[in-house]
C-alpha atoms as a PDB file:
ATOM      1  CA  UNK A   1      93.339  79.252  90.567  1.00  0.00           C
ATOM      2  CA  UNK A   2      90.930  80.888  88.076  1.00  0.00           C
ATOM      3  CA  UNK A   3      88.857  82.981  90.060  1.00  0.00           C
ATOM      4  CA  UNK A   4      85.531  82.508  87.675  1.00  0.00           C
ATOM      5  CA  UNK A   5      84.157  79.229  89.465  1.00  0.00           C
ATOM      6  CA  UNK A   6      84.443  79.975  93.201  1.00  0.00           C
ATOM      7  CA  UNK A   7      84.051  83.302  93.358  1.00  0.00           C
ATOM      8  CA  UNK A   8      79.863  82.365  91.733  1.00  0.00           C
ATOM      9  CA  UNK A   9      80.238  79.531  94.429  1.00  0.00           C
ATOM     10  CA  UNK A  10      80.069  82.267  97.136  1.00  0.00           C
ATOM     11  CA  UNK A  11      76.846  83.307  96.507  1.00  0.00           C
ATOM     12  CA  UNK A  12      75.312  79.825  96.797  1.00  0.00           C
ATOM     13  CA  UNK A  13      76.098  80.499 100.409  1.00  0.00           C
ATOM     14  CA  UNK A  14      72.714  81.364 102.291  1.00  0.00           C
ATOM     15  CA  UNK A  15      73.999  84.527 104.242  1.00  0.00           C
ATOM     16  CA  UNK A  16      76.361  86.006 101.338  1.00  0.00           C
ATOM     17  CA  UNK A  17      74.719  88.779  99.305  1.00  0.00           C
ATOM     18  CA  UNK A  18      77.770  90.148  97.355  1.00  0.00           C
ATOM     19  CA  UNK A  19      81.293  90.056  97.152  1.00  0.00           C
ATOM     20  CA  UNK A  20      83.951  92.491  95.743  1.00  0.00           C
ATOM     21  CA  UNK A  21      87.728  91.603  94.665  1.00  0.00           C
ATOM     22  CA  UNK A  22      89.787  94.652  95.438  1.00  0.00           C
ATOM     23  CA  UNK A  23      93.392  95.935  94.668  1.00  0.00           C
ATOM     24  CA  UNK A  24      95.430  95.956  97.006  1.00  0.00           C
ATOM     25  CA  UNK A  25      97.737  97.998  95.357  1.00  0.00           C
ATOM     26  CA  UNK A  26      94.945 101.394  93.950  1.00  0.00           C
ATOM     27  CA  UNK A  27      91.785 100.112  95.869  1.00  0.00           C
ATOM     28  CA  UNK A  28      90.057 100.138  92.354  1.00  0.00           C
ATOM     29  CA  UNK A  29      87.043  97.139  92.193  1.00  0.00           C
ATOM     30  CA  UNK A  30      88.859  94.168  89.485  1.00  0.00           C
ATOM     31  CA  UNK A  31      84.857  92.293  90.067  1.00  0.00           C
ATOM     32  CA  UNK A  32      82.525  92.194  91.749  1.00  0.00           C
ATOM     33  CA  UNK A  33      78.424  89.813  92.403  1.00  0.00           C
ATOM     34  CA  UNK A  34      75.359  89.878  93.897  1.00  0.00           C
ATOM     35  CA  UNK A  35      74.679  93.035  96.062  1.00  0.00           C
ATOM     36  CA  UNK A  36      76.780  95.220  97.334  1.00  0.00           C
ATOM     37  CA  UNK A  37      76.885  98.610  99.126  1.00  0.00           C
ATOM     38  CA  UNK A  38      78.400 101.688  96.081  1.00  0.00           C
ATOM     39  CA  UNK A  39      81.173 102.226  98.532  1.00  0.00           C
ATOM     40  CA  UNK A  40      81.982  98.539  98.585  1.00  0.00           C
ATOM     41  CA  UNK A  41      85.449  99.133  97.103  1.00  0.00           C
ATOM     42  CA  UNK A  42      86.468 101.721  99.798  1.00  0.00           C
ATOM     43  CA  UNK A  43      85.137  99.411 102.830  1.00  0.00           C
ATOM     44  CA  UNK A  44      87.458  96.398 101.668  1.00  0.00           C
ATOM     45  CA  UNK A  45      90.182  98.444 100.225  1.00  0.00           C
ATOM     46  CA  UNK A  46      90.650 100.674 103.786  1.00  0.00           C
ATOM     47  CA  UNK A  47      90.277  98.048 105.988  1.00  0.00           C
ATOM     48  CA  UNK A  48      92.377  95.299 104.204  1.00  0.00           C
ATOM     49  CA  UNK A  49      95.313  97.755 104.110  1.00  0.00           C
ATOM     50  CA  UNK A  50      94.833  99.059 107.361  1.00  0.00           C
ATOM     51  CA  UNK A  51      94.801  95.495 108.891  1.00  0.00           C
ATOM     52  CA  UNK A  52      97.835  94.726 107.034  1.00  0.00           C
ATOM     53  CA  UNK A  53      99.955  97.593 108.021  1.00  0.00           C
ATOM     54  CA  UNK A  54      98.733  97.328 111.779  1.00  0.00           C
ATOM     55  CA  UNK A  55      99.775  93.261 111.883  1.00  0.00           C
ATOM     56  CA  UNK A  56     102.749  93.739 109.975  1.00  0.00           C
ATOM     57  CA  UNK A  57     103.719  97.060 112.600  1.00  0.00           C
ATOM     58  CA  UNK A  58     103.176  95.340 115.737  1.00  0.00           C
ATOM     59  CA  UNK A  59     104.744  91.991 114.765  1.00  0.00           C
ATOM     60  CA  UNK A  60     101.496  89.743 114.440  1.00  0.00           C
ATOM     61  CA  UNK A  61     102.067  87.362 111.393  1.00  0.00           C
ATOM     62  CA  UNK A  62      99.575  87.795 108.622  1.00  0.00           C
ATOM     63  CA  UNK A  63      96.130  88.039 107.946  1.00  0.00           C
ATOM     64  CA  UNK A  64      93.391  84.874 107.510  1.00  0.00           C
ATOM     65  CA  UNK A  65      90.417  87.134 107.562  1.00  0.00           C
ATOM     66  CA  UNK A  66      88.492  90.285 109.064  1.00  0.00           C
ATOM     67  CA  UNK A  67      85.014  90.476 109.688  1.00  0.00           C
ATOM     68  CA  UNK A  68      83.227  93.640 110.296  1.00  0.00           C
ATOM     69  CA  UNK A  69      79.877  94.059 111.924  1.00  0.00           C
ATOM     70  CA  UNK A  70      77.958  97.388 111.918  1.00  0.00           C
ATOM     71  CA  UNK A  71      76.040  99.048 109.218  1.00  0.00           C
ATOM     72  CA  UNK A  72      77.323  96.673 106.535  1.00  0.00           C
ATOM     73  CA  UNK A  73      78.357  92.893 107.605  1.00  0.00           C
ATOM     74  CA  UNK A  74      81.435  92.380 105.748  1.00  0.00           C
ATOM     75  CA  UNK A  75      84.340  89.393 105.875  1.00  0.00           C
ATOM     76  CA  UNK A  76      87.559  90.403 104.038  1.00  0.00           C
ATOM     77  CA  UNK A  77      89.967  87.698 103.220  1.00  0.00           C
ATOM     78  CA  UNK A  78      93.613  87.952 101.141  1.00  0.00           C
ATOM     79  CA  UNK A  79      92.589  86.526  97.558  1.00  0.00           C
ATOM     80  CA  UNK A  80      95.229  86.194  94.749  1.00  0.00           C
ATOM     81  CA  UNK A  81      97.210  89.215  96.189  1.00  0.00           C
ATOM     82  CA  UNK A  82      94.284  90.966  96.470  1.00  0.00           C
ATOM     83  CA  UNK A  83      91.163  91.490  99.275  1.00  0.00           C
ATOM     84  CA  UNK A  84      88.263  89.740  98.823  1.00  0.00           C
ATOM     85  CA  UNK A  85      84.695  91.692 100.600  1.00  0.00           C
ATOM     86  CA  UNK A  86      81.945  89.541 101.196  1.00  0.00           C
ATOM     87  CA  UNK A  87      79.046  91.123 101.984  1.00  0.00           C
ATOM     88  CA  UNK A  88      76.763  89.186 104.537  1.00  0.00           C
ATOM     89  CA  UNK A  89      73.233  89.232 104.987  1.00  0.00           C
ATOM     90  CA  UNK A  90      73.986  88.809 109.197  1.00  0.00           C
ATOM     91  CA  UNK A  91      76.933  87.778 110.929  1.00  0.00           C
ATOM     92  CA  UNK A  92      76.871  84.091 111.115  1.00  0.00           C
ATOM     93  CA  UNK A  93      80.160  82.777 113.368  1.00  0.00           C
ATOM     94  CA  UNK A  94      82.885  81.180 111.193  1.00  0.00           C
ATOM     95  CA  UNK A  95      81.197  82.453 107.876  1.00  0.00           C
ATOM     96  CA  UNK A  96      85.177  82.839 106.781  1.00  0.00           C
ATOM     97  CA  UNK A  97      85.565  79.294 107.034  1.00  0.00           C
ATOM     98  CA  UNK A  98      82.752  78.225 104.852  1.00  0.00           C
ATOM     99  CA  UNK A  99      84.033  81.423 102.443  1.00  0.00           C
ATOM    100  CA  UNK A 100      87.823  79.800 102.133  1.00  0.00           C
ATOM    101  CA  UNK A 101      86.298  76.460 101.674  1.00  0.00           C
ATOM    102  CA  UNK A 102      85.460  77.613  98.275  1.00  0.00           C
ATOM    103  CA  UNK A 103      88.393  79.414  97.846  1.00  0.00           C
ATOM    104  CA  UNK A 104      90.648  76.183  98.160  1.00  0.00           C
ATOM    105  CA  UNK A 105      91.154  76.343 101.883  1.00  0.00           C
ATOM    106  CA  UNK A 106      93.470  77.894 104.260  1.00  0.00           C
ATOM    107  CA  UNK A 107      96.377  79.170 102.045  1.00  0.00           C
ATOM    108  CA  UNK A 108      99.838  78.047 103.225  1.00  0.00           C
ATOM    109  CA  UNK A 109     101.365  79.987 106.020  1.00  0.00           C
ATOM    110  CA  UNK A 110     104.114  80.766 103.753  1.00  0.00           C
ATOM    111  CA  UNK A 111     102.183  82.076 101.129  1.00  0.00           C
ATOM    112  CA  UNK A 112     101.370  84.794 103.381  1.00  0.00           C
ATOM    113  CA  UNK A 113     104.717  85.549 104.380  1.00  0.00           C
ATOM    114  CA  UNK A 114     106.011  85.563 100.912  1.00  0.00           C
ATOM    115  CA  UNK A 115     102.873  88.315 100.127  1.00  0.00           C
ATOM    116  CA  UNK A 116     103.695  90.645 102.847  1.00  0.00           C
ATOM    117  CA  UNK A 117     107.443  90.505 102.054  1.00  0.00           C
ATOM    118  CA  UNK A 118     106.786  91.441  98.612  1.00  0.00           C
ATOM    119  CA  UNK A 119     104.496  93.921  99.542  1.00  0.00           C
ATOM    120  CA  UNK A 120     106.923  95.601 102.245  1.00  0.00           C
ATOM    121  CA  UNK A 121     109.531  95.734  99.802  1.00  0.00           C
ATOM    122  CA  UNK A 122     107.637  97.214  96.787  1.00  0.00           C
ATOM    123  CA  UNK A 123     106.056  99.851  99.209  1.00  0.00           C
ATOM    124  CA  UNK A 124     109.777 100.834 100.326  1.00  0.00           C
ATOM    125  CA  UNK A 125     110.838 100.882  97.165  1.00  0.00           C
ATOM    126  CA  UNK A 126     108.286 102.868  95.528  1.00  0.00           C
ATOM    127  CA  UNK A 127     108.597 105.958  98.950  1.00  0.00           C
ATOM    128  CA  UNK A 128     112.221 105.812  96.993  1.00  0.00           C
ATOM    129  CA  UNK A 129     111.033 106.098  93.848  1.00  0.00           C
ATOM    130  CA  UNK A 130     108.833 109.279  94.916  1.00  0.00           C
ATOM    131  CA  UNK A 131     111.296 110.931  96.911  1.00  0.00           C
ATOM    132  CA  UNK A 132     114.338 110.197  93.568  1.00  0.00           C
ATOM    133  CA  UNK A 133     111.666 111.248  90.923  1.00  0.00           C
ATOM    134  CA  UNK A 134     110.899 114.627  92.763  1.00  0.00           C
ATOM    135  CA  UNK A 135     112.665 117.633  91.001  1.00  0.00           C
ATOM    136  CA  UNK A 136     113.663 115.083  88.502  1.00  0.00           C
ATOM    137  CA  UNK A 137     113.211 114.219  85.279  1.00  0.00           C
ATOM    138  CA  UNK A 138     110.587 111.550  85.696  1.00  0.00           C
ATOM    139  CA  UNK A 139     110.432 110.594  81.564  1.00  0.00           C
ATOM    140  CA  UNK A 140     114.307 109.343  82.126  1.00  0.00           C
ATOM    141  CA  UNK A 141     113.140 107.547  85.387  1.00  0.00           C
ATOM    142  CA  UNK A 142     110.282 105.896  84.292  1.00  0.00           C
ATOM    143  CA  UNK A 143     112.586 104.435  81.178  1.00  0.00           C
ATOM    144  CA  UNK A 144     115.020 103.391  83.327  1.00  0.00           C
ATOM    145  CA  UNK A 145     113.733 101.783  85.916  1.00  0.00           C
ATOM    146  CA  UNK A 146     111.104 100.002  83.045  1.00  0.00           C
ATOM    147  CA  UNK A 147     114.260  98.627  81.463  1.00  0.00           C
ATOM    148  CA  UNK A 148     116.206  97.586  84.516  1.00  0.00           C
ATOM    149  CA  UNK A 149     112.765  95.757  85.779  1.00  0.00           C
ATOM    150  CA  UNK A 150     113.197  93.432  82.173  1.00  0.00           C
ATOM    151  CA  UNK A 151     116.647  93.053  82.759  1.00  0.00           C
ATOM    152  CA  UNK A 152     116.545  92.157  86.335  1.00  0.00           C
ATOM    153  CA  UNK A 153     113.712  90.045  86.032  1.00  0.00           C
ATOM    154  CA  UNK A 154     114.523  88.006  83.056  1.00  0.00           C
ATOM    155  CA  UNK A 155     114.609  84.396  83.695  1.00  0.00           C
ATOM    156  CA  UNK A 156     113.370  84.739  86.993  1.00  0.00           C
ATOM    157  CA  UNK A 157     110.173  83.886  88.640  1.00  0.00           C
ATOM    158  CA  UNK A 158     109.315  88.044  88.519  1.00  0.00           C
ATOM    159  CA  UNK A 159     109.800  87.893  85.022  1.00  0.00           C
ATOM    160  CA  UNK A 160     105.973  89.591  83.353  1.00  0.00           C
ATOM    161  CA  UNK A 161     105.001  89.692  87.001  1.00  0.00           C
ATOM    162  CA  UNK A 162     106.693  92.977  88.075  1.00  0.00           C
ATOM    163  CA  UNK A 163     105.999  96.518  86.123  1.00  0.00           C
ATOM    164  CA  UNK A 164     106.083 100.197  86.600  1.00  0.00           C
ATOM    165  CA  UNK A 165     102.760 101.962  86.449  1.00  0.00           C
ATOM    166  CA  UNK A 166     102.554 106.007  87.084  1.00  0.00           C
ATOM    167  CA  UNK A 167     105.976 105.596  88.926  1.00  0.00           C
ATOM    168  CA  UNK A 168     104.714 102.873  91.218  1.00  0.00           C
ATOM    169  CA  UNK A 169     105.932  98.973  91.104  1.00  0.00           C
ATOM    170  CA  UNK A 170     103.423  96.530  90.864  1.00  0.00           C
ATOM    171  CA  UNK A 171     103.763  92.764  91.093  1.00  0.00           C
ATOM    172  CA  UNK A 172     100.686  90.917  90.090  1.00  0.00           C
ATOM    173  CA  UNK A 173     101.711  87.487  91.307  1.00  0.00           C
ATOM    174  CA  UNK A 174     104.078  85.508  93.889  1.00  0.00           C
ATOM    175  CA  UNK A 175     103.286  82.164  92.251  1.00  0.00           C
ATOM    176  CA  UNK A 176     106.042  79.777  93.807  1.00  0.00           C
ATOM    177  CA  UNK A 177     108.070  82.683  95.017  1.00  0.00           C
ATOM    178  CA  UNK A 178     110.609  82.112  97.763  1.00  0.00           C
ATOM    179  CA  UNK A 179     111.598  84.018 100.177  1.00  0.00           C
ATOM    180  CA  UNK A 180     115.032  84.095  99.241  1.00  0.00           C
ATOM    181  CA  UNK A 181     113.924  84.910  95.639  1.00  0.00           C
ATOM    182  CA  UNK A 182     112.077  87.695  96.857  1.00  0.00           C
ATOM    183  CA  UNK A 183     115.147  89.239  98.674  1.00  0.00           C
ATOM    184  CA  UNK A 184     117.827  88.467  96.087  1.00  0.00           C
ATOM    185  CA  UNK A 185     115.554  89.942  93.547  1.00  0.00           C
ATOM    186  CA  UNK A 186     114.392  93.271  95.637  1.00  0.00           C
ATOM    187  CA  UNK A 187     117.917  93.963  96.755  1.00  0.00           C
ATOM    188  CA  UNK A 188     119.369  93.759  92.804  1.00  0.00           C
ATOM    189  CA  UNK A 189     116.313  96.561  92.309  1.00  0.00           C
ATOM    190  CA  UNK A 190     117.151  98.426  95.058  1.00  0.00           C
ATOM    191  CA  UNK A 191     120.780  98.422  94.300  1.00  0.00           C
ATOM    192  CA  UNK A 192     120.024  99.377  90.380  1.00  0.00           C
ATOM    193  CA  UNK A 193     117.402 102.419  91.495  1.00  0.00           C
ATOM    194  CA  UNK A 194     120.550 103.475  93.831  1.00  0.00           C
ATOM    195  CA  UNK A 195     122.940 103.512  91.923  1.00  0.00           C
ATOM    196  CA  UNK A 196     121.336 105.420  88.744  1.00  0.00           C
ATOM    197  CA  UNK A 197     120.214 108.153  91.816  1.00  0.00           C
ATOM    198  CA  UNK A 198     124.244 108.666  92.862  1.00  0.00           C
ATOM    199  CA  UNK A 199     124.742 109.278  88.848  1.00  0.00           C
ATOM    200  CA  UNK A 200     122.011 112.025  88.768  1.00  0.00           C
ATOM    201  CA  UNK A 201     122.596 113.473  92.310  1.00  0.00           C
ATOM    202  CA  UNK A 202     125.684 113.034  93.435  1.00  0.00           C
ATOM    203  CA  UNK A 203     126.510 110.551  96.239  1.00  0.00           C
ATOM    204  CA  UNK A 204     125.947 113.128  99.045  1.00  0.00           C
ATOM    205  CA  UNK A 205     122.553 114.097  97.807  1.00  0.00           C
ATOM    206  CA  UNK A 206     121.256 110.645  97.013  1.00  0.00           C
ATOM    207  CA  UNK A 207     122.400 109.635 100.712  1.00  0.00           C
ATOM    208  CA  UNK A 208     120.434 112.280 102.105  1.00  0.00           C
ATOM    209  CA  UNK A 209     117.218 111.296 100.003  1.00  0.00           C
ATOM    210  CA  UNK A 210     117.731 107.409 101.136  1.00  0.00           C
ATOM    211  CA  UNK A 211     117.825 108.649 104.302  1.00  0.00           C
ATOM    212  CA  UNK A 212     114.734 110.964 104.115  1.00  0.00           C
ATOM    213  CA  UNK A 213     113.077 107.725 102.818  1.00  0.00           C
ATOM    214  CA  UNK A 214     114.464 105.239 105.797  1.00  0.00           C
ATOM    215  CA  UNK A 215     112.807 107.859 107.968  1.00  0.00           C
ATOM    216  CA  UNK A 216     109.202 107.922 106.848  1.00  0.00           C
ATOM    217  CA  UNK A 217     109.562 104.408 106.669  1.00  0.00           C
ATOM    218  CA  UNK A 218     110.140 103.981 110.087  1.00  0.00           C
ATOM    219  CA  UNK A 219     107.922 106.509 111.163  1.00  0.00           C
ATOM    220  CA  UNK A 220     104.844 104.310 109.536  1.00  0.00           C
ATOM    221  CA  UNK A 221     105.971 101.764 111.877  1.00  0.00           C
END
């Protein structure tokens, strides 16, 4: 969906002001129209992630919208693997629904689902990353996990849709992604990033950092 036409549809609704597109991944604004608060990008980017990381913790699906009313008015809704702010003039009930309208509607259940797997894997994955790349030399790292990520992904559906930026994976689209895909292709990563750790560590080592790593993982939970 090109973003250009409904995203300048938004503000043709009455109590909409401004809007911001977020990343999900650094927080940084990718656009942004109308009016909006200078701290717009921290309001959508903290509270998208937070509401993500609280559903996905206690086991509640994923995330349609949230609307918060205070100082600023502000519905936040999952757009292109991203969070979309809108900033409202007042609350007006079921504002979301009129904002997803233009979107294209209610996104497939599944969509979601595929989106937070992906972005429960690449989160685990990069804690790995960190914790291998410590005391390490990160230049051979970065190659090598840059090369695996085109070998891994070629022909597949991550293919140009997966890179490594300042030692942190980024996917930029699930398009059609299945679930399967998703785990196939995350466990062939996870496997590759391993197994080039046991060749620079030794097996005992890496096994401790992997474990270091399943630990802060499951103390985010």
């Amino acid at each position: 969906m090109s973003p250009e036409v409904p995203l300048n549809n938004i503000l043709n609704l009455p109590e909409v002001r401004g809007f911001a597109i977020v990343s999900s991944g650094d927080g940084s604004i990718i656009r942004r129209g109308g009016i909006t608060p200078g701290n717009i990008d921290e309001i959508v980017a903290f509270v998208g992630s937070a509401a993500e990381i609280i559903t996905e913790s206690c086991g509640l699906g994923s995330i349609d919208c949230i609307k918060g009313i205070g100082v600023e008015n502000v519905v936040i809704v999952p757009y292109n693997n991203n969070y979309l702010g809108c900033v409202l003039e007042k609350d007006k009930r079921n504002i979301e629904k009129d904002v997803m309208s233009i979107l294209g509607g209610k996104k497939d259940e599944g969509d979601f689902r595929i989106l937070n797997l992906v972005n429960s894997k690449i989160s685990q994955l990069n804690m790995l990353i960190e914790e291998f790349t410590k005391d390490s030399d990160k230049v051979m790292w970065q190659d090598y996990i840059s090369k695996g990520l085109l070998a891994l992904s070629k022909g597949s559906r991550f293919q140009d849709n997966i890179a490594l930026e300042d030692f942190r994976l980024k996917v930029t689209s699930v398009g059609d992604l299945t679930l399967e895909e998703v785990n196939k292709f995350m466990k062939l990563l996870l496997d590759f990033i391993v197994k080039k750790a046991i060749a620079e560590f030794g097996s005992t080592e890496a096994k401790e950092r992997v474990h270091r790593v399943i630990k802060k993982i499951g103390e985010k939970k």
